[in-house]
Protein backbone atom coordinates (compact mmCIF):
# COMPACT_ATOMS: atom_id res chain seq x y z
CA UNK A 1 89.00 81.49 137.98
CA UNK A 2 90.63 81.41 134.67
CA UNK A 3 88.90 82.05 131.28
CA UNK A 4 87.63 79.72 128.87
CA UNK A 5 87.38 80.89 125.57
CA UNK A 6 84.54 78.95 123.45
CA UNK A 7 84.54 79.27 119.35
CA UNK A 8 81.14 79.87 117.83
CA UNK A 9 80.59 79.46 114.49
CA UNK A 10 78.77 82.30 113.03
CA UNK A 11 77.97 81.40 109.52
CA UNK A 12 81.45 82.58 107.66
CA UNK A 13 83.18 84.17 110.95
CA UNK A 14 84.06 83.20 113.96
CA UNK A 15 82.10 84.75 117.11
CA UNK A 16 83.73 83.95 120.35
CA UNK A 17 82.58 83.42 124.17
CA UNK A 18 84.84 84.10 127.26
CA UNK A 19 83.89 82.63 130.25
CA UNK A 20 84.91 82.68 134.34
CA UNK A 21 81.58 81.04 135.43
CA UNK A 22 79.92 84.18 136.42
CA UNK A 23 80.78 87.09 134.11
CA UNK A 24 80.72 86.51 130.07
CA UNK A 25 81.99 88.38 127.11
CA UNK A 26 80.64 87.61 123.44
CA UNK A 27 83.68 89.06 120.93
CA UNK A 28 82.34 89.48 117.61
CA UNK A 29 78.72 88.86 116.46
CA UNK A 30 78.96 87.48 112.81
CA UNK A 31 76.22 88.37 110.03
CA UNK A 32 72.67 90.09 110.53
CA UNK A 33 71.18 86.68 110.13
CA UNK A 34 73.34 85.43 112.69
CA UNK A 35 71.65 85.86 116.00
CA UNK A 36 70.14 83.04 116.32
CA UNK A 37 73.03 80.81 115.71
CA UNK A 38 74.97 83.04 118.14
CA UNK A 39 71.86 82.49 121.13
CA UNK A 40 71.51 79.03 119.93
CA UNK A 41 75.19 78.59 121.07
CA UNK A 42 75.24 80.58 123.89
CA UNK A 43 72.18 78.55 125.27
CA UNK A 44 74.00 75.15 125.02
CA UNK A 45 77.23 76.88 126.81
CA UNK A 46 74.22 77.54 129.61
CA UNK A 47 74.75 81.43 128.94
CA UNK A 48 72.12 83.79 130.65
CA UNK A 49 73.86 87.09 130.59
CA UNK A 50 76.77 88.94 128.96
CA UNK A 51 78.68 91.46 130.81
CA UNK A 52 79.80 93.49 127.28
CA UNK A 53 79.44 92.65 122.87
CA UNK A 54 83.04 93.45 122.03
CA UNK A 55 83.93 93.99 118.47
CA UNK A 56 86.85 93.33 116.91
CA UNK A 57 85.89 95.63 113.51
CA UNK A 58 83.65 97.09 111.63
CA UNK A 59 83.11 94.70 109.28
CA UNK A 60 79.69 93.28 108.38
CA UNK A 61 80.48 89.46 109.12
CA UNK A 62 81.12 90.47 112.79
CA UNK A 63 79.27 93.49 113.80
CA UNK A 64 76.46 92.43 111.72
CA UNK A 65 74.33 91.14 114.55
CA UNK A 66 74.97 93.10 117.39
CA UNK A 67 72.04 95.44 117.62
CA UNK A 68 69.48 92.33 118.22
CA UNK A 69 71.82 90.63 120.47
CA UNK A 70 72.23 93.55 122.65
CA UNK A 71 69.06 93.90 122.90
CA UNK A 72 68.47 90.34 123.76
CA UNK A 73 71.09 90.31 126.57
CA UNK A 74 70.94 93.92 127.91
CA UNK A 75 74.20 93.79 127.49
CA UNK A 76 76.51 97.45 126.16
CA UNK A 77 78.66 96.88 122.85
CA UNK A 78 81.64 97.96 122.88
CA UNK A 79 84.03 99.27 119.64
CA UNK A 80 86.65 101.04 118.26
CA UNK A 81 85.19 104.55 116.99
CA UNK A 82 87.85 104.20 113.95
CA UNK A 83 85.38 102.02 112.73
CA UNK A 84 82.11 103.30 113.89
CA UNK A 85 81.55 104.71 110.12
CA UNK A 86 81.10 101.35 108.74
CA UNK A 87 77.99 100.34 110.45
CA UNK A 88 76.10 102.81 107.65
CA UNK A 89 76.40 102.07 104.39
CA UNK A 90 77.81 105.45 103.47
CA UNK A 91 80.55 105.14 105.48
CA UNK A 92 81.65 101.62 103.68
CA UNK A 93 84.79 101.61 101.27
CA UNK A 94 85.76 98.84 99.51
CA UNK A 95 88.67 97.56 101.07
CA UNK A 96 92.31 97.15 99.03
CA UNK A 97 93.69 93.96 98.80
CA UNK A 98 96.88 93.01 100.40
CA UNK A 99 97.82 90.88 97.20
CA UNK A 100 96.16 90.15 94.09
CA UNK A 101 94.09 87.63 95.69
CA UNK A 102 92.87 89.68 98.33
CA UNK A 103 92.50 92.34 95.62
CA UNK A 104 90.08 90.34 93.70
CA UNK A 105 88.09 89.20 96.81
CA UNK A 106 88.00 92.54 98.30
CA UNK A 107 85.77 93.53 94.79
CA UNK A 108 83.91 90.57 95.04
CA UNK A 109 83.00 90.82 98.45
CA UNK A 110 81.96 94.04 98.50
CA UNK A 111 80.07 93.89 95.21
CA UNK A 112 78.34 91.31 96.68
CA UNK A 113 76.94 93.18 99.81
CA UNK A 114 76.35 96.46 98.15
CA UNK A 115 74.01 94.56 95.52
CA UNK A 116 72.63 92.99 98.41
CA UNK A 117 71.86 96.46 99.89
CA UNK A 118 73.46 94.33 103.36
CA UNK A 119 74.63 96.85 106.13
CA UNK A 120 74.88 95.60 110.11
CA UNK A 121 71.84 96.23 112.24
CA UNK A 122 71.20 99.43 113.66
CA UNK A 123 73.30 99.77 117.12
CA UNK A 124 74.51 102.20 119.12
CA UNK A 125 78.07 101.95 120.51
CA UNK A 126 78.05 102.17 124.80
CA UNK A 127 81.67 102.00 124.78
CA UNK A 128 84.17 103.16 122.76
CA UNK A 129 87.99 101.17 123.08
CA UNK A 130 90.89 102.60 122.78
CA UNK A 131 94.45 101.09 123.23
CA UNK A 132 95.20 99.38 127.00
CA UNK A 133 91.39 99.07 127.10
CA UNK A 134 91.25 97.15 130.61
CA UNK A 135 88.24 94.38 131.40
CA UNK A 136 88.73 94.17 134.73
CA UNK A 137 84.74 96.25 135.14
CA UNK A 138 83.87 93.29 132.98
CA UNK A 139 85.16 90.61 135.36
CA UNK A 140 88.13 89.55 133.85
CA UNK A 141 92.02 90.27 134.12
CA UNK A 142 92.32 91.27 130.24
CA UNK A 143 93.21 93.75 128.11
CA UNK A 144 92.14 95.32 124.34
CA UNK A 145 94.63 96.50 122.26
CA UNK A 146 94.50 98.72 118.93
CA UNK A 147 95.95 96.90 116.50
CA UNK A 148 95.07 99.06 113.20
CA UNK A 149 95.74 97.82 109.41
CA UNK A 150 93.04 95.10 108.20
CA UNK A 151 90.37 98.28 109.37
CA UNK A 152 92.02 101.33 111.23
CA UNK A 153 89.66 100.60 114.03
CA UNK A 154 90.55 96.73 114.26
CA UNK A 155 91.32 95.67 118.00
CA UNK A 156 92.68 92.66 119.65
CA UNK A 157 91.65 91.14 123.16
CA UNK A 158 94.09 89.12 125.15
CA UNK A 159 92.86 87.55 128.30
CA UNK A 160 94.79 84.73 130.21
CA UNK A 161 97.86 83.49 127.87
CA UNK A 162 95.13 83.58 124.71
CA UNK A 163 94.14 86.36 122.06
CA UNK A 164 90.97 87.12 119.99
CA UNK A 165 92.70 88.95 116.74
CA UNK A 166 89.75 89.45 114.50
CA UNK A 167 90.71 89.46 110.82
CA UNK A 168 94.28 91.12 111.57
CA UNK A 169 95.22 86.90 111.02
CA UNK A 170 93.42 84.67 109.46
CA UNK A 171 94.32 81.11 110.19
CA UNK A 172 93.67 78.82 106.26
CA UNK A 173 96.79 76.09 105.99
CA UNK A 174 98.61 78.02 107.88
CA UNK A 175 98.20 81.58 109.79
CA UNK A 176 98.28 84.67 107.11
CA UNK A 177 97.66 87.95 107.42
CA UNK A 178 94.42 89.98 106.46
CA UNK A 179 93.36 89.32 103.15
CA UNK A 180 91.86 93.05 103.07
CA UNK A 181 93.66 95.86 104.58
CA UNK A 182 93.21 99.59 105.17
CA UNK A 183 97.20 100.36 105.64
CA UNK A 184 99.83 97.99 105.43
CA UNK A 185 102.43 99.43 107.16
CA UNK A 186 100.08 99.43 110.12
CA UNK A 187 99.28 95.75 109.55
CA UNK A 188 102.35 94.19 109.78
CA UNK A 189 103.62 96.70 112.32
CA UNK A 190 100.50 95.31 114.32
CA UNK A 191 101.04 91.85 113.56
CA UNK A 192 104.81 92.35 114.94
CA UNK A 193 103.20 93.60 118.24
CA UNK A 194 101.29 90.62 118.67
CA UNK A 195 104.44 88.16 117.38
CA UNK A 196 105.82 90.04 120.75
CA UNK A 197 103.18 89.25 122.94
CA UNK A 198 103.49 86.53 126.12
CA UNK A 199 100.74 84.04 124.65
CA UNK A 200 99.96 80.44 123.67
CA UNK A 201 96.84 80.92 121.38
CA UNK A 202 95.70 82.60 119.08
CA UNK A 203 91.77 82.53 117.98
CA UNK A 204 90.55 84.34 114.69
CA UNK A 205 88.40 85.83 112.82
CA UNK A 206 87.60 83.07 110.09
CA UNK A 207 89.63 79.61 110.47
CA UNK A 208 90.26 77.32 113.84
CA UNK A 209 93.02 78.66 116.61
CA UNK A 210 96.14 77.88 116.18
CA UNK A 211 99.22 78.02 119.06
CA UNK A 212 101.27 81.42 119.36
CA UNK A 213 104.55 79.68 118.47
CA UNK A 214 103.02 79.07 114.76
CA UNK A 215 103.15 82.94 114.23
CA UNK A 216 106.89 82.82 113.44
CA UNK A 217 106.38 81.03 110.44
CA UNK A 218 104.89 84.37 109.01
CA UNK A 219 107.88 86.65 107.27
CA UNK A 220 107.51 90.17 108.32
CA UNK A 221 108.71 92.31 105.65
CA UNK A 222 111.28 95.10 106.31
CA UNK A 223 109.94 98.26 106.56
């Protein structure tokens, strides 16, 4: 059976759920606070179990609820161990901006949470991804791919003509790259593997999806 893929808003980012009818995979958990959105969701999609938590990054707006949602499912989580630091606060950075606007939010942002004292909940990683990551153990004919630059542990999952890409594009007006990055050059070298993917959607982080063929209207600079 082919997947669905079903967007769940949680509060600021996007969570997702991919479904075959039997086996289910939750990509991305949101904030601390947002589990019960997340099961809230899950419960109207008539979702009983989850085979695997995947996480697209480190960040707090989509690991930030994986600990109680793992342990409300039974179900392992699953990460890039680039980005494994980030879930204590010591290991946070503030991120560089890709522009001046992302410059400025990347301050605020992260101003913002370390006032707040905010880290994700405690979790321990069962799996960690690495590039060519298969599903198939998970029920599904997919595949995670390392796609470093908004974090150096940031990952994408492409399943059935469709890919999850986290915060490496953020769809506002029109798709743009990460706002915050870790390494350009690896961002836009990322971004130009997934421009060379075989796909028709494309689901992020934060915003709605938007279809593959819209990716070309982003200018890859020369490197």
């Amino acid at each position: 059976m082919q997947a669905e893929i079903f967007r769940i808003k949680a509060k600021y980012a996007n969570a997702y759920l991919v479904t075959n009818g039997k086996d289910n995979i939750l990509i991305d958990t949101g904030f601390p606070s947002s589990t019960i959105r997340i099961k809230k969701a899950l419960d109207r999609l008539h979702v009983k179990n989850l085979s695997l938590i995947l996480i697209t990054h480190g960040h707090i707006d989509h690991v930030g609820s994986a600990g109680s949602l793992k342990e409300m499912y039974g179900a392992p989580v699953a990460m890039h161990p680039a980005d494994m630091p980030k879930l204590t606060r010591e290991g946070r950075e503030e991120p560089k901006g890709r522009n001046l606007i992302g410059t400025v939010l990347a301050k605020v942002v992260f101003n913002y949470f370390t006032i707040l004292s905010s880290q994700p909940e405690p979790v321990d990683i069962d799996i960690k991804l690495h590039n060519n990551f298969s599903l198939t153990d998970f029920g599904f004919d997919g595949t995670v791919y390392h796609t470093p630059g908004h974090t150096m542990g940031s990952v994408i999952v492409v399943i059935d003509g469709f890919a999850v890409v986290g915060d490496t594009i953020t769809k506002l007006f029109k798709p743009i790259p990460a706002f915050f990055i870790e390494d350009v050059k690896s961002l836009w070298k990322s971004i130009e593997f997934i421009r060379n993917l075989d796909l028709e959607w494309i689901y992020p982080g934060h915003g709605k999806a938007f279809r593959f063929k819209e990716l070309e209207k982003l200018n890859i600079p020369e490197r």
